[in-house]
C-alpha atoms as a PDB file:
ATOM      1  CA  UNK A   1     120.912  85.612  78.013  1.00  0.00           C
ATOM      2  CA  UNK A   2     123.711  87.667  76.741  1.00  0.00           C
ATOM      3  CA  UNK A   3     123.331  89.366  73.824  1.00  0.00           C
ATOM      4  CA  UNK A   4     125.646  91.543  71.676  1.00  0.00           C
ATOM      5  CA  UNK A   5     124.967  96.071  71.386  1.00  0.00           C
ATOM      6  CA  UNK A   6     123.895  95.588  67.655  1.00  0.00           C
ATOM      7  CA  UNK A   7     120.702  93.628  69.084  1.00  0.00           C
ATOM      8  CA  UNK A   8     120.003  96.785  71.875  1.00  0.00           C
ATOM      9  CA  UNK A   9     116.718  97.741  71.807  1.00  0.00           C
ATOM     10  CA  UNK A  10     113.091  98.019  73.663  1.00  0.00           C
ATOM     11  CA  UNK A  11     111.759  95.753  71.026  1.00  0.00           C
ATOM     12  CA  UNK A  12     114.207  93.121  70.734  1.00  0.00           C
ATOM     13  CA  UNK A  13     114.001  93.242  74.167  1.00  0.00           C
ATOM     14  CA  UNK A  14     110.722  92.821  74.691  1.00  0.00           C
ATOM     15  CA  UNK A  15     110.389  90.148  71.934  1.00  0.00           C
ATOM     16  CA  UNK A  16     113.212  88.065  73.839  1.00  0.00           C
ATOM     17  CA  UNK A  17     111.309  88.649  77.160  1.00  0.00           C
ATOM     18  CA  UNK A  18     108.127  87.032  75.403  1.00  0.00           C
ATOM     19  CA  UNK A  19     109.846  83.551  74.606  1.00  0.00           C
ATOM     20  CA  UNK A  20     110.424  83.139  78.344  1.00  0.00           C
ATOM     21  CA  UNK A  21     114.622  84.461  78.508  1.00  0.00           C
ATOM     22  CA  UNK A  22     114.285  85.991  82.460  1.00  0.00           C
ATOM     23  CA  UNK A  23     116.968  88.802  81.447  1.00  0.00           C
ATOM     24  CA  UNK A  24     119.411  90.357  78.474  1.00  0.00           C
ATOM     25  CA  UNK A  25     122.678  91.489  79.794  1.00  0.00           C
ATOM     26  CA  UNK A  26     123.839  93.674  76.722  1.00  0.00           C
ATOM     27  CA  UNK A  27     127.947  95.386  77.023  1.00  0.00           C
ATOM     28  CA  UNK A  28     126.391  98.713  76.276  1.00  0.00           C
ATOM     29  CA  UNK A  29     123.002  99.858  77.612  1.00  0.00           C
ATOM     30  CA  UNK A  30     121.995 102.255  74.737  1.00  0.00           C
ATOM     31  CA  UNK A  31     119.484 104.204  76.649  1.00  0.00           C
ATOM     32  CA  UNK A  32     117.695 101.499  78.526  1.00  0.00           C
ATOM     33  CA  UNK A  33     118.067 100.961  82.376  1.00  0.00           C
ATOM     34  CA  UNK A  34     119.574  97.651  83.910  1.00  0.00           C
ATOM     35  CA  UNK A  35     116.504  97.233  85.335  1.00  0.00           C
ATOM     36  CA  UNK A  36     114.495  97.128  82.133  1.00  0.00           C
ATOM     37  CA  UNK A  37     117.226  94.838  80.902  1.00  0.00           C
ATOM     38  CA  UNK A  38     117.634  91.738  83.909  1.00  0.00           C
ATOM     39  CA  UNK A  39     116.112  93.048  86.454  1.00  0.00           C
ATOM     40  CA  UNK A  40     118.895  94.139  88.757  1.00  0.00           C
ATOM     41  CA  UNK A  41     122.141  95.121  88.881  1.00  0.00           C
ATOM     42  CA  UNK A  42     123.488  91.902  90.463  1.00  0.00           C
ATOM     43  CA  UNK A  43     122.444  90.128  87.393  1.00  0.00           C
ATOM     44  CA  UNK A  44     123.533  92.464  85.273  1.00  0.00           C
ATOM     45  CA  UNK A  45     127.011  92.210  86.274  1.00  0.00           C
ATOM     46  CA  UNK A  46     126.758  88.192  86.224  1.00  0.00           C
ATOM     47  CA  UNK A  47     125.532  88.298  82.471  1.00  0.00           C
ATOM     48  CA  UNK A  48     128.790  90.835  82.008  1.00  0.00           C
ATOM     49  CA  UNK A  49     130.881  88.705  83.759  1.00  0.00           C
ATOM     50  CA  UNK A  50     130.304  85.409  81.739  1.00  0.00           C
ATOM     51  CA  UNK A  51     129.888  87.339  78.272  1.00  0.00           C
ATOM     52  CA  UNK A  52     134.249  88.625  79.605  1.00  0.00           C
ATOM     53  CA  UNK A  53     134.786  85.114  79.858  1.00  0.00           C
ATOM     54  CA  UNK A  54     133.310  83.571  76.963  1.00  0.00           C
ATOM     55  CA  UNK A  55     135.217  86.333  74.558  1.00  0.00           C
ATOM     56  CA  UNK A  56     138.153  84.775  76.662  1.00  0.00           C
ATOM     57  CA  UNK A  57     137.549  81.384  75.302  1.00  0.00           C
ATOM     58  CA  UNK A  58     137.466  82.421  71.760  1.00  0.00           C
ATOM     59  CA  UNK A  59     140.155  85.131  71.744  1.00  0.00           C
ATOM     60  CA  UNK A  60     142.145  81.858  72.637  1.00  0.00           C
ATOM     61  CA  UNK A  61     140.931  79.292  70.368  1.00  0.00           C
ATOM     62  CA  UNK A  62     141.227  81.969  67.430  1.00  0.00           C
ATOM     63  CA  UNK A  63     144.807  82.917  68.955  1.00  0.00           C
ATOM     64  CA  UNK A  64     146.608  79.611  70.027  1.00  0.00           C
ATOM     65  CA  UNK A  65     144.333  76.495  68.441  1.00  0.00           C
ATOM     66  CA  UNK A  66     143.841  78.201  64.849  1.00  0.00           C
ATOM     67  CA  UNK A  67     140.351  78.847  64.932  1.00  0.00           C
ATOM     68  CA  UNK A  68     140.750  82.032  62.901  1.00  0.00           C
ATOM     69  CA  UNK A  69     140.952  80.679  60.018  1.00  0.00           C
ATOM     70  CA  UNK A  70     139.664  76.993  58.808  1.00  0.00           C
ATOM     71  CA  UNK A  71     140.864  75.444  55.594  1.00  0.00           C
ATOM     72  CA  UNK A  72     139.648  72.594  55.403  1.00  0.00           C
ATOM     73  CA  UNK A  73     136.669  72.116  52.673  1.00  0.00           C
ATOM     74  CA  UNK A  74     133.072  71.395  53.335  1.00  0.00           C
ATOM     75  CA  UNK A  75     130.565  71.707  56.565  1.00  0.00           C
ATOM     76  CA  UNK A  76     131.492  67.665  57.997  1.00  0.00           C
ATOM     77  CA  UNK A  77     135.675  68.520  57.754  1.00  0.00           C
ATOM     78  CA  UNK A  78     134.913  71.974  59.433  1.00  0.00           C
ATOM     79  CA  UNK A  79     133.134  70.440  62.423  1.00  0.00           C
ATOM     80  CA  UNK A  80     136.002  68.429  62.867  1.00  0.00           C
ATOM     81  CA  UNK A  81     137.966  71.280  62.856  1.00  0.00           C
ATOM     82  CA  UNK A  82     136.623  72.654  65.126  1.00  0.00           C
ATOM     83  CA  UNK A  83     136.158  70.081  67.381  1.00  0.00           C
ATOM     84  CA  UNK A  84     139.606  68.958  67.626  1.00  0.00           C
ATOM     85  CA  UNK A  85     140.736  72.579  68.639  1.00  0.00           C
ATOM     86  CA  UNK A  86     138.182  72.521  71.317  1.00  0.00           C
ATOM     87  CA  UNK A  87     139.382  69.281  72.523  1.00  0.00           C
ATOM     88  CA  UNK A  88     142.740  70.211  72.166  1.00  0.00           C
ATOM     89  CA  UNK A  89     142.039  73.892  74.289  1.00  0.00           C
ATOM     90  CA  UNK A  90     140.066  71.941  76.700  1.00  0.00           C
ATOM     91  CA  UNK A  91     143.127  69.315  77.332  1.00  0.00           C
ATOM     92  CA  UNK A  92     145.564  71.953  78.075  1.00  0.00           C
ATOM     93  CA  UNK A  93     142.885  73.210  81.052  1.00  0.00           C
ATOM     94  CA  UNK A  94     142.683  70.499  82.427  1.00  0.00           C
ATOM     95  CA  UNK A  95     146.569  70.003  82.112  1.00  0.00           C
ATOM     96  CA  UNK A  96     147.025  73.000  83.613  1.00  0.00           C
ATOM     97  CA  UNK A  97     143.971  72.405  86.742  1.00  0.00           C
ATOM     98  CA  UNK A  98     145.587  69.100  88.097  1.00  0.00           C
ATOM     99  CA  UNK A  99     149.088  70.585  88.369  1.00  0.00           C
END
């Protein structure tokens, strides 16, 4: 699991450990040692990696597909806000992977 630096600490940690999540990456380590954190360093750096490339994803959906700001009124036209922009996103990889 990858978590954000506000939720850094021993406790949290621990807590997390306790409902069966094998390791935390978190982007800072605020006084606690990889190890205490995943377990290694090799999963550390996996859990860093994918949290890089998730912020990717929505850096460019808030950017390009106008997920920065929704207009539309009520919790039913706001999934379907969403959705479309993820469809649309998702589209233009796979555009882009079979050329």
């Amino acid at each position: 699991m990858e978590a954000d630096a506000g939720y850094a600490s021993t406790a949290n940690i621990d807590a997390t450990m306790e409902l069966g999540v094998k390791a935390v990456g978190l982007p800072k380590k605020r006084g606690m040692t990889v190890e205490a954190m995943t377990g290694s360093e090799r999963v550390y750096k996996k859990l860093k990696q994918f949290r890089t490339g998730i912020e990717g994803n929505i850096s460019t959906l808030k950017r390009a597909f106008g997920l920065d700001r929704c207009t539309f009124k009520g919790l039913d036209h706001f999934k379907a806000y969403v959705m479309s922009s993820v469809l649309a996103y998702n589209l233009q990889k796979f555009a882009r992977l079979s050329t």
